[in-house]
C-alpha atoms as a PDB file:
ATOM      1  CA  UNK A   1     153.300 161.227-116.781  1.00  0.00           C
ATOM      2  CA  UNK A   2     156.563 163.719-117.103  1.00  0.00           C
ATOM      3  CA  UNK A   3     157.754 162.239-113.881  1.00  0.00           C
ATOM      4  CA  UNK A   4     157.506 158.507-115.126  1.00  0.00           C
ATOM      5  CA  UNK A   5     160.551 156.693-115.745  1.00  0.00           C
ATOM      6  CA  UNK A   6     161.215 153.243-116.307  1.00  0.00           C
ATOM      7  CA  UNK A   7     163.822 151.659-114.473  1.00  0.00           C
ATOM      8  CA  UNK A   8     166.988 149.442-115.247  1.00  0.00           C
ATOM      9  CA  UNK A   9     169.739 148.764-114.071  1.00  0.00           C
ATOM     10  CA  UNK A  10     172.213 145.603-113.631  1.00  0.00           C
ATOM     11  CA  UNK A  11     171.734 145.338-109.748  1.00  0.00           C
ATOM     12  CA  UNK A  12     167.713 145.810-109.949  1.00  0.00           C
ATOM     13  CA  UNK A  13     167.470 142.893-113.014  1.00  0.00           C
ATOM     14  CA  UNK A  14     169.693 140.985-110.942  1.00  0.00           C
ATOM     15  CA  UNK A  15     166.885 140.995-108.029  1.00  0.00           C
ATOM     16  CA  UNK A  16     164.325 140.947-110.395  1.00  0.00           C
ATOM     17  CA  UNK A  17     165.483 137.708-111.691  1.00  0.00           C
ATOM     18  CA  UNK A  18     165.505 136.414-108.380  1.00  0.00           C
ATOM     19  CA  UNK A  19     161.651 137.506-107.570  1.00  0.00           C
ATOM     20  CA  UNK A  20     160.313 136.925-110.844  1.00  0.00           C
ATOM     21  CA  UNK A  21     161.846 132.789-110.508  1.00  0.00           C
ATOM     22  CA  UNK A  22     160.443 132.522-106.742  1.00  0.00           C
ATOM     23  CA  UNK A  23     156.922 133.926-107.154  1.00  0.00           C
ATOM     24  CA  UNK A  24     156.342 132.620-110.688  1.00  0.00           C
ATOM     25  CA  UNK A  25     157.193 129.479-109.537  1.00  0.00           C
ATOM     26  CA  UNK A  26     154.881 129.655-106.859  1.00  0.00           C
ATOM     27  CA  UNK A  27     152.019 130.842-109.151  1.00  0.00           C
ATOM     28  CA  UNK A  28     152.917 127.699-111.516  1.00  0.00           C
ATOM     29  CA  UNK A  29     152.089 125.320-108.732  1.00  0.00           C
ATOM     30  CA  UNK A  30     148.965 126.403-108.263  1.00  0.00           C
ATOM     31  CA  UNK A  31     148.101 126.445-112.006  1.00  0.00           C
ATOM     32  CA  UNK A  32     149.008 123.574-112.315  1.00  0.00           C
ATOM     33  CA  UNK A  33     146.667 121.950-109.902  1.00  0.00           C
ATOM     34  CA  UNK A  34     144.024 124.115-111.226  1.00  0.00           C
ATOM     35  CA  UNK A  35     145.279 122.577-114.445  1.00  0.00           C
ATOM     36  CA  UNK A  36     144.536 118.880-112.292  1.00  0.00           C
ATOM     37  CA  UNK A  37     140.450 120.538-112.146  1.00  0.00           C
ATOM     38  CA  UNK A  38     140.054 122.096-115.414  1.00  0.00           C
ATOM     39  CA  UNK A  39     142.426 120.191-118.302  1.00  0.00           C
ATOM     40  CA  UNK A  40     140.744 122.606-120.687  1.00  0.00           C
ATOM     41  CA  UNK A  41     143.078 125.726-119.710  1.00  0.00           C
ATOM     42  CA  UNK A  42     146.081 123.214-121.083  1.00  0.00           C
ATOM     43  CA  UNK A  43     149.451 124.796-118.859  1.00  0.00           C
ATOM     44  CA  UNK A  44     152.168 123.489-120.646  1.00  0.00           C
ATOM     45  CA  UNK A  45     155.621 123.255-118.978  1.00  0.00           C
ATOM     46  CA  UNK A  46     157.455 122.753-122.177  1.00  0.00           C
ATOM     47  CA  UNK A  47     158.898 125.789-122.339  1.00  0.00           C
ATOM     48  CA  UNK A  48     158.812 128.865-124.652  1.00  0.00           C
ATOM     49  CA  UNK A  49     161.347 129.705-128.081  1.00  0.00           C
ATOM     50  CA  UNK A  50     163.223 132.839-127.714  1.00  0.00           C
ATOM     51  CA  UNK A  51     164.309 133.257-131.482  1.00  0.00           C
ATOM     52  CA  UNK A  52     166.888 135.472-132.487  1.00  0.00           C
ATOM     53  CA  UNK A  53     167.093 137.777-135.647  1.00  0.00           C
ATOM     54  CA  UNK A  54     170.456 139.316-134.901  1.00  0.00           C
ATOM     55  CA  UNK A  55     173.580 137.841-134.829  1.00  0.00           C
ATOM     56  CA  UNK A  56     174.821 140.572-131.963  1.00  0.00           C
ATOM     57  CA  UNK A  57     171.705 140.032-130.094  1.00  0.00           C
ATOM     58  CA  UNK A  58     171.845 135.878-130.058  1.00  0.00           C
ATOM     59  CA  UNK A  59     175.773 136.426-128.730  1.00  0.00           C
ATOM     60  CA  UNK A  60     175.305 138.582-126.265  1.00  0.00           C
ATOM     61  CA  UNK A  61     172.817 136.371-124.611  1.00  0.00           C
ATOM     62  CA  UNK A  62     175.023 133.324-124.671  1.00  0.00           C
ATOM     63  CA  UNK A  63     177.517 135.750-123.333  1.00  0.00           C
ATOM     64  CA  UNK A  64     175.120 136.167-120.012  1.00  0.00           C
ATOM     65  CA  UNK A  65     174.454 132.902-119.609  1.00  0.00           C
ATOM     66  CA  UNK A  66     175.462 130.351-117.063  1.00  0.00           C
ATOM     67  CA  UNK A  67     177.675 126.869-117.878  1.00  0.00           C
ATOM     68  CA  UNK A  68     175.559 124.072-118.326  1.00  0.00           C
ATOM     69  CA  UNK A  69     172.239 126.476-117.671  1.00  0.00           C
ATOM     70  CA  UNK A  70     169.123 124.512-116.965  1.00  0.00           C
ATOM     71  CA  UNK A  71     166.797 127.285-117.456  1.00  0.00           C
ATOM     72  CA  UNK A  72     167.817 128.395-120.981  1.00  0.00           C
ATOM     73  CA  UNK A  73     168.759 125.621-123.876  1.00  0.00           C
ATOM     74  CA  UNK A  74     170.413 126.138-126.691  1.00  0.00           C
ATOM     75  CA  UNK A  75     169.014 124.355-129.783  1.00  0.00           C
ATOM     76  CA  UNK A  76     169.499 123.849-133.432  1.00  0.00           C
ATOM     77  CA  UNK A  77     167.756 126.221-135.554  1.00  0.00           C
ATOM     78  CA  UNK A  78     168.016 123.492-137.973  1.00  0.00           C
ATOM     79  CA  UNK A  79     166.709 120.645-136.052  1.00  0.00           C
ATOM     80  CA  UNK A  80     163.866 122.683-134.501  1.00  0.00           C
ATOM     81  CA  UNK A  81     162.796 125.138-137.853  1.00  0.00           C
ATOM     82  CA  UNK A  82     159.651 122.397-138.576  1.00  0.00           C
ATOM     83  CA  UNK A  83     158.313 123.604-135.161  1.00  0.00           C
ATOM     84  CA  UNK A  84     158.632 127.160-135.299  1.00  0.00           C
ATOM     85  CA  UNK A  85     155.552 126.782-137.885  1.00  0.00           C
ATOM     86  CA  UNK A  86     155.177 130.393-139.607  1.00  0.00           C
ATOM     87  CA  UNK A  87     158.482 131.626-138.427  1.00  0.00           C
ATOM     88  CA  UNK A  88     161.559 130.439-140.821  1.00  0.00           C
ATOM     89  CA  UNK A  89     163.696 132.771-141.958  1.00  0.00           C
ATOM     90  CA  UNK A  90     166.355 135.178-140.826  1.00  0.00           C
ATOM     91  CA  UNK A  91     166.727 133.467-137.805  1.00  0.00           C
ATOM     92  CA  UNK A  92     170.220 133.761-135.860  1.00  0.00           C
ATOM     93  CA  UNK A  93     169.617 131.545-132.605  1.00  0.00           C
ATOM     94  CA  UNK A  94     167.396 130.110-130.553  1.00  0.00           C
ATOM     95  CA  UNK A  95     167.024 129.188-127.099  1.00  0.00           C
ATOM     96  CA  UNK A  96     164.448 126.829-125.086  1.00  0.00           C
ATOM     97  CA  UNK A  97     163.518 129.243-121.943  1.00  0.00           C
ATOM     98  CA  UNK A  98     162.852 125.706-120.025  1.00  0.00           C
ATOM     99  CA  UNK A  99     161.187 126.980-117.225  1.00  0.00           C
ATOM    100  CA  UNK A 100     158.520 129.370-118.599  1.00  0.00           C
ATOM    101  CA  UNK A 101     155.018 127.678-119.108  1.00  0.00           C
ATOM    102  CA  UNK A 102     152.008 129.023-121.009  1.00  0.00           C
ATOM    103  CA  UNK A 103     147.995 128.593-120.488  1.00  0.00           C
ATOM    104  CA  UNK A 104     145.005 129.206-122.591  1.00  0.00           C
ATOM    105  CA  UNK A 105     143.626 132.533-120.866  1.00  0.00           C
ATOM    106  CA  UNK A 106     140.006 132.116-122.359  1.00  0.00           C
ATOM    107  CA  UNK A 107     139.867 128.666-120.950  1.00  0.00           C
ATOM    108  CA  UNK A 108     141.392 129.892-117.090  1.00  0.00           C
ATOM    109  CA  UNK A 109     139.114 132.944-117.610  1.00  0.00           C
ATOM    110  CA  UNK A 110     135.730 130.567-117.571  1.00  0.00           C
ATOM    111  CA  UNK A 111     137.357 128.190-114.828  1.00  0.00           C
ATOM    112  CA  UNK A 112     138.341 131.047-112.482  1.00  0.00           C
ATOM    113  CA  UNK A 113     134.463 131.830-112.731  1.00  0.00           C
ATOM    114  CA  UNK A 114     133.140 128.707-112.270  1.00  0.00           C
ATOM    115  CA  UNK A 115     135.390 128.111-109.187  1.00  0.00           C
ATOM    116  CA  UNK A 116     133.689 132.031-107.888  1.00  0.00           C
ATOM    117  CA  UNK A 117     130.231 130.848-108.927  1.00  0.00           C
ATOM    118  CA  UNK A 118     130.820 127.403-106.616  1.00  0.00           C
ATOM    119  CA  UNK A 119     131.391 129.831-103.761  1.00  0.00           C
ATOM    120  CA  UNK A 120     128.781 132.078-104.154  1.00  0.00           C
ATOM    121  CA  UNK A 121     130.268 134.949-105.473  1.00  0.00           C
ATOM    122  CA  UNK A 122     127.855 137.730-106.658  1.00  0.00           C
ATOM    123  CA  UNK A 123     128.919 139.437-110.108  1.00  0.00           C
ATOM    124  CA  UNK A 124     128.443 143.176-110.312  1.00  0.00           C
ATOM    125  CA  UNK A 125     128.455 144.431-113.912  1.00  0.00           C
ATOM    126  CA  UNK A 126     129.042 148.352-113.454  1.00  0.00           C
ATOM    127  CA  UNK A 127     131.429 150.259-114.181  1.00  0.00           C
ATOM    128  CA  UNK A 128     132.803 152.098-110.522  1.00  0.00           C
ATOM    129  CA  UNK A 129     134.138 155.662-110.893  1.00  0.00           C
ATOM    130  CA  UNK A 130     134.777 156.776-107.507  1.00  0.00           C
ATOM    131  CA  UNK A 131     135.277 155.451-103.789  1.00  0.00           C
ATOM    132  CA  UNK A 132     133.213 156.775-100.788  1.00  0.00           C
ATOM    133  CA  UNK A 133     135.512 157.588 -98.033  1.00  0.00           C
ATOM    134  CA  UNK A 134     134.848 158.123 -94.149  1.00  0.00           C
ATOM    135  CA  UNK A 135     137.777 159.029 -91.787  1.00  0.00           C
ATOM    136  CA  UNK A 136     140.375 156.813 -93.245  1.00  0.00           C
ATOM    137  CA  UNK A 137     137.824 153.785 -94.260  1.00  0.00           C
ATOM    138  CA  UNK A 138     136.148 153.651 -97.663  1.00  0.00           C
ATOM    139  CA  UNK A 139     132.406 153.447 -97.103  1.00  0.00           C
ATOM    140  CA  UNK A 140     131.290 152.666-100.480  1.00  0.00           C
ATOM    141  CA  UNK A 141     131.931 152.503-104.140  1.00  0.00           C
ATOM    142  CA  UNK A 142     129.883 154.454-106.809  1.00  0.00           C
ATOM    143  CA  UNK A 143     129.189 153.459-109.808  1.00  0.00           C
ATOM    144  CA  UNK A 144     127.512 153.866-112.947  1.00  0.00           C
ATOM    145  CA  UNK A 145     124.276 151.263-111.724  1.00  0.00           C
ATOM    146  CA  UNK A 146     123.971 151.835-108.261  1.00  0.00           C
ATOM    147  CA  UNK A 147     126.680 152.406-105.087  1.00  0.00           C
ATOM    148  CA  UNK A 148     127.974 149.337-103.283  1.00  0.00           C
ATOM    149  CA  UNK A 149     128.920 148.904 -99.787  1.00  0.00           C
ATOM    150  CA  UNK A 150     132.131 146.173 -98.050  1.00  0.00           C
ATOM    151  CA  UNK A 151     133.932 145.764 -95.568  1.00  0.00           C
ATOM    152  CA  UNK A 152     136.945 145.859 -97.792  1.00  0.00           C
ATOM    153  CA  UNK A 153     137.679 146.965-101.474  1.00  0.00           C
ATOM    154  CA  UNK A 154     140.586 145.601-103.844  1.00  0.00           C
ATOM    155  CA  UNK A 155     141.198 147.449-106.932  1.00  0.00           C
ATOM    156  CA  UNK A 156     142.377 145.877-109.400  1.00  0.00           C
ATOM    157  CA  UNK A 157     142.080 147.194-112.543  1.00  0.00           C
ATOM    158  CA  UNK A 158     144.568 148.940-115.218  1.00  0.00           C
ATOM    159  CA  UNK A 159     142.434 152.474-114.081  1.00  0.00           C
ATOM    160  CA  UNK A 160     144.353 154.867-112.055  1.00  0.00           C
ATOM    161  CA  UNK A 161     141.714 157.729-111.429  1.00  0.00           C
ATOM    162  CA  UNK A 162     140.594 155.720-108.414  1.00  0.00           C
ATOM    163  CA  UNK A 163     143.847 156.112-106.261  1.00  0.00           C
ATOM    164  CA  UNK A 164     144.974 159.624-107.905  1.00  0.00           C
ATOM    165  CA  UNK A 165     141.219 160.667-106.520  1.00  0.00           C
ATOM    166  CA  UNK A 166     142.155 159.469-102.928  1.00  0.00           C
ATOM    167  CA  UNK A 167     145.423 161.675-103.583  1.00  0.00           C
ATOM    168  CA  UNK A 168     147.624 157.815-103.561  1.00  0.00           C
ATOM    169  CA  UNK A 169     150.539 158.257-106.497  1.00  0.00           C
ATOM    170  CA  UNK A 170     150.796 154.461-107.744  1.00  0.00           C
ATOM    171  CA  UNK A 171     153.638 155.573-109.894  1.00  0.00           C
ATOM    172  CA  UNK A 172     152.048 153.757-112.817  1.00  0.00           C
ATOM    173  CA  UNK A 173     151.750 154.091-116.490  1.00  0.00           C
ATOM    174  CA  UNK A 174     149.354 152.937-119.214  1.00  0.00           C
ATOM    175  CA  UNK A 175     150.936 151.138-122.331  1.00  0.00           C
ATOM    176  CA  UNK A 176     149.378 150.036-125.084  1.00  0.00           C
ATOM    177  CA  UNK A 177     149.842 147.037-127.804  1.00  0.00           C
ATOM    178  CA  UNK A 178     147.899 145.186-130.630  1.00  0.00           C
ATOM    179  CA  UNK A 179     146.857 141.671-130.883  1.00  0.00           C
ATOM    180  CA  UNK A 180     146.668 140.261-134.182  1.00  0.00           C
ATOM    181  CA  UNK A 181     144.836 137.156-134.130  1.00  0.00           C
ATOM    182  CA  UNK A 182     145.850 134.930-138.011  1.00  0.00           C
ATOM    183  CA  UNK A 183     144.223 131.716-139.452  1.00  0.00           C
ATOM    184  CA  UNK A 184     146.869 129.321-140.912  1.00  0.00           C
ATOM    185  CA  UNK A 185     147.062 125.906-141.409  1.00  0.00           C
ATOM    186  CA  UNK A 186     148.139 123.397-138.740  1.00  0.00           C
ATOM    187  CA  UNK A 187     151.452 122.827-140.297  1.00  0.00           C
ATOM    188  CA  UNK A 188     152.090 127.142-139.972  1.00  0.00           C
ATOM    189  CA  UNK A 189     150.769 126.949-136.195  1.00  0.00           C
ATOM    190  CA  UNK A 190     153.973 126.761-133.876  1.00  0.00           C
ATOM    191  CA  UNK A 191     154.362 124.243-131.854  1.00  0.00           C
ATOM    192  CA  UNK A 192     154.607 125.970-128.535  1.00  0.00           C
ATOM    193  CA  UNK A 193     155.115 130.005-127.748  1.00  0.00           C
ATOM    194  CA  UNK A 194     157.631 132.084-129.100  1.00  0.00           C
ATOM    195  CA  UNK A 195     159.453 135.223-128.090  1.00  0.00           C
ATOM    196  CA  UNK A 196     161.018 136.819-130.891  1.00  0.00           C
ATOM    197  CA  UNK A 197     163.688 138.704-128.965  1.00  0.00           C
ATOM    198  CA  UNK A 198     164.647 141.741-131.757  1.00  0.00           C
ATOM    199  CA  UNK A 199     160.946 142.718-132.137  1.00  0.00           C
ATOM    200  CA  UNK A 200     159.522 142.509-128.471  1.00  0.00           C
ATOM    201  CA  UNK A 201     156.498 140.236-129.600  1.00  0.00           C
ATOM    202  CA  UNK A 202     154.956 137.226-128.674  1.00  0.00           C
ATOM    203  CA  UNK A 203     153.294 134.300-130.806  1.00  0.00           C
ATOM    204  CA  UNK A 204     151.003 132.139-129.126  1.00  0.00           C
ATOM    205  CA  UNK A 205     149.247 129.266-131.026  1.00  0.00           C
ATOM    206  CA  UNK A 206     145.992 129.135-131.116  1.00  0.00           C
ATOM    207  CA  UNK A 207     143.640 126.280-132.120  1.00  0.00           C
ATOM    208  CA  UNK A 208     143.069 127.571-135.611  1.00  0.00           C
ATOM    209  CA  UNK A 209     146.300 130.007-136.090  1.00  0.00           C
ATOM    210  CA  UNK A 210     147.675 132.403-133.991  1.00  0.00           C
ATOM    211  CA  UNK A 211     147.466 135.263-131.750  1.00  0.00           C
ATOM    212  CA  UNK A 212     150.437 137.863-131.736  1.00  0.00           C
ATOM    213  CA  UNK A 213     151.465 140.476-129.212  1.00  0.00           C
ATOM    214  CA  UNK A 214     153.619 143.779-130.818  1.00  0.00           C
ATOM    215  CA  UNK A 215     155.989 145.598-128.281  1.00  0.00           C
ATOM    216  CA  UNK A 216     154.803 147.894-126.034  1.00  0.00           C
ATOM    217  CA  UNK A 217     153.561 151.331-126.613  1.00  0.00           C
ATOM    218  CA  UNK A 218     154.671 153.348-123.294  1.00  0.00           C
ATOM    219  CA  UNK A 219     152.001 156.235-122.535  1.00  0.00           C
ATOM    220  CA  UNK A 220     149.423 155.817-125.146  1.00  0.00           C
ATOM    221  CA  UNK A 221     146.023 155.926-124.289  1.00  0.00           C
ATOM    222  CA  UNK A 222     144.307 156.508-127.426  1.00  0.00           C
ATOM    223  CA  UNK A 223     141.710 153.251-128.108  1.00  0.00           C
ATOM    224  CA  UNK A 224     142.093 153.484-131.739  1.00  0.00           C
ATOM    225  CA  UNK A 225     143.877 150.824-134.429  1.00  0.00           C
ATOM    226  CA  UNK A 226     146.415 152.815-136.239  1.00  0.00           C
ATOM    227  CA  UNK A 227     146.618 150.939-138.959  1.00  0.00           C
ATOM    228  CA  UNK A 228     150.028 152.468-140.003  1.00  0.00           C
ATOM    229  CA  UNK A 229     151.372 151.117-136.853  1.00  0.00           C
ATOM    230  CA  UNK A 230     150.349 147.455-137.514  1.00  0.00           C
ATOM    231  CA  UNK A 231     151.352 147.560-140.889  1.00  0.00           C
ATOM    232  CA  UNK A 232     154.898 148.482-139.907  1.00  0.00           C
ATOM    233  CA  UNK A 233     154.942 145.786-137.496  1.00  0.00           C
ATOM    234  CA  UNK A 234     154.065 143.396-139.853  1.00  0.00           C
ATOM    235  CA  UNK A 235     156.282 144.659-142.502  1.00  0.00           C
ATOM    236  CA  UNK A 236     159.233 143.916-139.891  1.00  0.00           C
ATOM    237  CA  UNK A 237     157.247 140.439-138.745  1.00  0.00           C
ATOM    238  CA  UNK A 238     157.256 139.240-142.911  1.00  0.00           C
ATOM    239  CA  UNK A 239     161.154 139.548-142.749  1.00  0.00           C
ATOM    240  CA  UNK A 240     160.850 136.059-140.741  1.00  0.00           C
ATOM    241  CA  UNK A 241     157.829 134.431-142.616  1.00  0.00           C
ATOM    242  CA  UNK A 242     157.751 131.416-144.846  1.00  0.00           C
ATOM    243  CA  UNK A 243     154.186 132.500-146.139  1.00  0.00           C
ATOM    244  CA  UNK A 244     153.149 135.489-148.096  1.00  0.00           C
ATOM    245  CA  UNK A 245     149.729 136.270-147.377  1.00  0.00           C
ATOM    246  CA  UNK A 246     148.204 136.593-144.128  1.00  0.00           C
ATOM    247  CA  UNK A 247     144.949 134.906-144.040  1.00  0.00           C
ATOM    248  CA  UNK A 248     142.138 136.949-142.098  1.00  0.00           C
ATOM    249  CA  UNK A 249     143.909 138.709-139.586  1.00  0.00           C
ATOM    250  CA  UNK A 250     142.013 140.466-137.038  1.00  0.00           C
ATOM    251  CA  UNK A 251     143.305 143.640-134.931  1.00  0.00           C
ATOM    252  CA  UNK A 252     142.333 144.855-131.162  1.00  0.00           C
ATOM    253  CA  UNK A 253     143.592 147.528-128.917  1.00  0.00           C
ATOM    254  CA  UNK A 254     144.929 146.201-125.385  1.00  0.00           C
ATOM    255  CA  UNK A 255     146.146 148.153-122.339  1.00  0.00           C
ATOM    256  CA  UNK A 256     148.277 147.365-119.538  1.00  0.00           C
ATOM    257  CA  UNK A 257     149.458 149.321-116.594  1.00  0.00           C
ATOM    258  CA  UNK A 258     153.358 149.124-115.645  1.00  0.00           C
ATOM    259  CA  UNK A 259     154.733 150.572-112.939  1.00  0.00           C
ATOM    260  CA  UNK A 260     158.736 151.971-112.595  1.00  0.00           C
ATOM    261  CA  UNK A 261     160.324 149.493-111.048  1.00  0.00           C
ATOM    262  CA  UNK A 262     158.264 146.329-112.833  1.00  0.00           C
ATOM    263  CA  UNK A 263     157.092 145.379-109.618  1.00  0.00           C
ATOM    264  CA  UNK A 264     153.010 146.024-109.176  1.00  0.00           C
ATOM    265  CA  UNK A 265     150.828 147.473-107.181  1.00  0.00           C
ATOM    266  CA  UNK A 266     150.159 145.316-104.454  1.00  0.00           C
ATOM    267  CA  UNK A 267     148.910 145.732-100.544  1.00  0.00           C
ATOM    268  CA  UNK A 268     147.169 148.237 -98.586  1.00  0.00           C
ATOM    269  CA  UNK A 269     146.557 151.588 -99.186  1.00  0.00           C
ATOM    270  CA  UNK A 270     148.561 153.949 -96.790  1.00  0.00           C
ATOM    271  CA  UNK A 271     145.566 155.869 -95.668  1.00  0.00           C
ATOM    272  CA  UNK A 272     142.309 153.919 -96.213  1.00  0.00           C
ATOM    273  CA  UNK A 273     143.507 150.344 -94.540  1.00  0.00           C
ATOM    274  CA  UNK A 274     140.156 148.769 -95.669  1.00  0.00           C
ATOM    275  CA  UNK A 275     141.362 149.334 -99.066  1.00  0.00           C
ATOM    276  CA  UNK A 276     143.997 147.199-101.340  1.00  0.00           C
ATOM    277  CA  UNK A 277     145.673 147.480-104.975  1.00  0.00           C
ATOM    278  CA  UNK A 278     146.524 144.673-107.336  1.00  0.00           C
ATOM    279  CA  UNK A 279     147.317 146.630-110.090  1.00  0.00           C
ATOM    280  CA  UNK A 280     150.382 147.425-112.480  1.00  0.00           C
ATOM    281  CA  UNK A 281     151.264 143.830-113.610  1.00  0.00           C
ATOM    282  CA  UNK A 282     152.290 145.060-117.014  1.00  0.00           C
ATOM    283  CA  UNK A 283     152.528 141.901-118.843  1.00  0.00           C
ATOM    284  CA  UNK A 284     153.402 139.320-116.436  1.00  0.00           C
ATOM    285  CA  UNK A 285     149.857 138.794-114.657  1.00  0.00           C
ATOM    286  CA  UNK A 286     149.735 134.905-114.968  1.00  0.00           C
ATOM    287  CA  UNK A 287     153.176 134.906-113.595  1.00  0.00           C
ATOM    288  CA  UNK A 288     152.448 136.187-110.184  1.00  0.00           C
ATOM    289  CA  UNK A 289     149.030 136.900-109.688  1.00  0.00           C
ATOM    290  CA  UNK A 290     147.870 133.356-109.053  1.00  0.00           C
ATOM    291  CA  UNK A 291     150.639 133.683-105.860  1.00  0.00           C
ATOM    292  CA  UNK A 292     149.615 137.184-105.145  1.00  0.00           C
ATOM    293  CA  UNK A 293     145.937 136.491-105.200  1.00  0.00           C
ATOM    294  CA  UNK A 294     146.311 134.434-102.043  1.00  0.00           C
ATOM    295  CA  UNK A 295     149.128 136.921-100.308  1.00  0.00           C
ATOM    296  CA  UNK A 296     145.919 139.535-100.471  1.00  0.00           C
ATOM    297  CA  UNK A 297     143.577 137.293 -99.160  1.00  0.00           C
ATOM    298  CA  UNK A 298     145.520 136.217 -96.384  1.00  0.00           C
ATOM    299  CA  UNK A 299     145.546 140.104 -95.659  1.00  0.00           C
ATOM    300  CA  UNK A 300     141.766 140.258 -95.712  1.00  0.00           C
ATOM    301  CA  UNK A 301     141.404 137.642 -93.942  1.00  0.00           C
ATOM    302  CA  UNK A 302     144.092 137.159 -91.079  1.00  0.00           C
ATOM    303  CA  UNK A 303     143.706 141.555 -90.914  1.00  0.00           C
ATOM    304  CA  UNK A 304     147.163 142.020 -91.780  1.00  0.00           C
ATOM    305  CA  UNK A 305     149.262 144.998 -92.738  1.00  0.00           C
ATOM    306  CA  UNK A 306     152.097 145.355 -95.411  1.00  0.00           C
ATOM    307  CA  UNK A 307     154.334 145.402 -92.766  1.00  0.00           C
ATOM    308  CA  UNK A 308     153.321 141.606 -91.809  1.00  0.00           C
ATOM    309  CA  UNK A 309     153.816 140.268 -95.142  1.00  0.00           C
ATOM    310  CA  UNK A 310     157.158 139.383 -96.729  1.00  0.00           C
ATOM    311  CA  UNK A 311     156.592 139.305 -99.863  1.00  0.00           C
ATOM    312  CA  UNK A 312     154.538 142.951-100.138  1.00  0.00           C
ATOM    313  CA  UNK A 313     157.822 144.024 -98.835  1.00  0.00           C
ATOM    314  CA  UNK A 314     159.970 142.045-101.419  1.00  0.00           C
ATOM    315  CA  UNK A 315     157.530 142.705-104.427  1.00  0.00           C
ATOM    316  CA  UNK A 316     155.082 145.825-104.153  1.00  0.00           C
ATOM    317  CA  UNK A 317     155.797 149.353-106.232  1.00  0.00           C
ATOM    318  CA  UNK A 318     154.182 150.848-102.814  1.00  0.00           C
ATOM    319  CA  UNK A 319     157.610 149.763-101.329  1.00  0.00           C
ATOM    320  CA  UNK A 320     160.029 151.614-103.646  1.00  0.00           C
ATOM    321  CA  UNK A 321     160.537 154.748-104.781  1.00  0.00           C
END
C-alpha cells in the first residue's frame, strides 16, 4: 500500500482522454442496443451537469476548453436552475458534458442476468478464496461451498488476495465512498445526473429521490458508516441546497478498486495463461466494461494472448508500470 501512487500528469490525461472517448463510446453502442431489448435500464444520451461552486474552478475549465466544443456546453445557470431540482444555490457555472450518458444499474443488473439465464449460465453462490494451480494452469477454485473446476477463470472482483496469492502485483488499491440514497418530491429530483465538480460527488435521480456518491476515500478498508464523515459531507452538500431537511436518507458503505495509472486490470495473467483479470475499474465500470467484456471473450474464445489484442495493450494496468 506504501508503494501505491496515483498518477497524473498532463501527457497521461491527455491519452487518457483519448481512451476513455474511444472505448466508452464503444461500450455506449452496445448499451444502447441492449437498451433496444430491455427499455427498463433507460440509457439516456442527454448528457450529465457538471456544476460549479467556485468561481476559480468554473474558469479554469473554460480556460481548457476547445472553440465551439461539442462535447462540453456551456449553459445558463439561470435558464437551467428549475432542472437542477435540489441543487440551487452557490452555484458558479455549469456545463452540459454532451457526450456522457447514464443507465439505471438495478435495471441492467436484472437484464444482464436474464440475457446469462437465456444461455444457460449456471450461478455459483460461494464465496472463492483461493485458486488451485498446476504447472502454470489453474486447476480449480476453492471456495467456501465446494471447489470448482474450468477450463479458464476470470477474476473479476474488487478482491486482490487472489492474484497477491499467485505472487501477481496488480498494482491496485481499495477506495471507499458512501451512497446516500434521499426521498424528495418530484419537483427536488434533478432532471438528469449531476457532477458537482468542487466536492467530487455524483447525484443521480432516482424514481422517488436520489442517490448520491461522496468523493473517494483512497486506502480505506474499514466496512463501517462513520457517521462523522457523512455528516461533514453533507454539511458541505447543504451549502448548495434549496431545502432544509433531508427526508429519510439512507447510508451504505461501497468499495472500488483503482489502479495507478486509471487504467484496469485487464488480460491474462503472466504465469497462469488459463487465467484473466477484469478488475480495477475504479468508478468508470459502465464506461468500458460493456467493450471490455467482449475484448476478454474474444481471448477465451479465439485463445489469444495480450500480445494479440490492441486494446489490452492500449488500456490494461498489466501494461504499465
Amino acid at each position: 500500500m506504501a508503494n501505491f501512487t496515483l498518477k497524473s500528469t498532463k501527457a497521461h490525461d491527455k491519452k487518457m482522454r483519448v481512451l476513455f472517448k474511444k472505448f466508452g463510446q464503444k461500450s455506449f453502442e452496445i448499451l444502447k442496443e441492449l437498451n433496444e431489448k430491455y427499455p427498463q435500464i433507460k440509457f439516456d444520451e442527454s448528457g450529465v451537469y457538471l456544476i460549479f461552486s467556485e468561481d476559480e474552478s468554473f474558469k479554469k475549465r473554460l480556460d481548457e476548453m476547445k472553440v465551439a466544443d461539442s462535447e462540453q456546453e456551456i449553459l445558463s445557470v439561470d435558464s437551467e436552475l428549475a432542472n437542477f431540482g435540489l441543487i440551487n444555490k452557490n452555484i458558479k457555472g455549469v456545463l452540459n458534458l454532451a457526450k456522457n450518458a447514464s443507465i439505471d444499474a438495478g435495471e441492467l443488473k436484472k437484464a444482464l442476468v436474464s440475457e446469462l439465464n437465456e444461455l444457460g449460465v449456471q450461478f455459483i453462490n460461494d464465496e472463492i478464496y483461493e485458486l488451485k494451480t498446476q504447472g502454470q494452469a489453474v486447476q480449480k477454485a476453492v471456495g467456501s461451498a465446494g471447489e470448482y473446476e474450468a477450463d479458464s477463470f476470470v477474476v473479476a472482483s474488487r478482491n486482490l488476495e487472489l492474484s497477491s496469492k499467485l505472487g501477481t502485483n496488480l498494482s491496485a488499491i481499495l477506495a471507499k465512498f458512501y451512497t446516500i440514497d434521499l426521498v424528495l418530491n418530484e419537483g427536488q429530483i434533478p432532471k438528469k445526473p449531476i457532477i458537482l465538480n468542487d466536492m467530487f460527488a455524483k447525484i443521480y435521480p432516482t424514481k422517488n429521490g436520489v442517490t448520491i456518491i461522496t468523493n473517494l476515500q483512497v486506502g480505506a478498508i474499514d466496512t463501517l458508516v462513520k457517521t462523522e464523515k457523512i455528516n461533514a459531507f453533507l454539511n458541505e452538500l447543504k451549502r448548495h441546497l434549496g431545502i432544509s431537511e433531508l427526508k429519510e436518507p439512507s447510508f451504505r458503505a461501497n468499495f472500488v478498486l483503482l489502479s495507478s495509472n486509471d487504467k484496469p486490470a485487464i488480460g491474462r495473467d503472466e504465469t497462469y495463461q488459463n487465467l484473466l483479470y477484469n478488475q480495477a475499474y475504479g468508478l468508470n465500470e459502465l464506461s468500458f466494461v460493456p467493450h471490455f467484456a467482449g475484448v476478454l471473450a474474444d481471448l477465451l474464445k479465439e485463445g489469444k494472448s495480450n500480445e494479440q489484442s490492441d486494446e489490452i495493450l492500449l488500456f490494461s494496468s498489466l501494461y504499465e508500470g
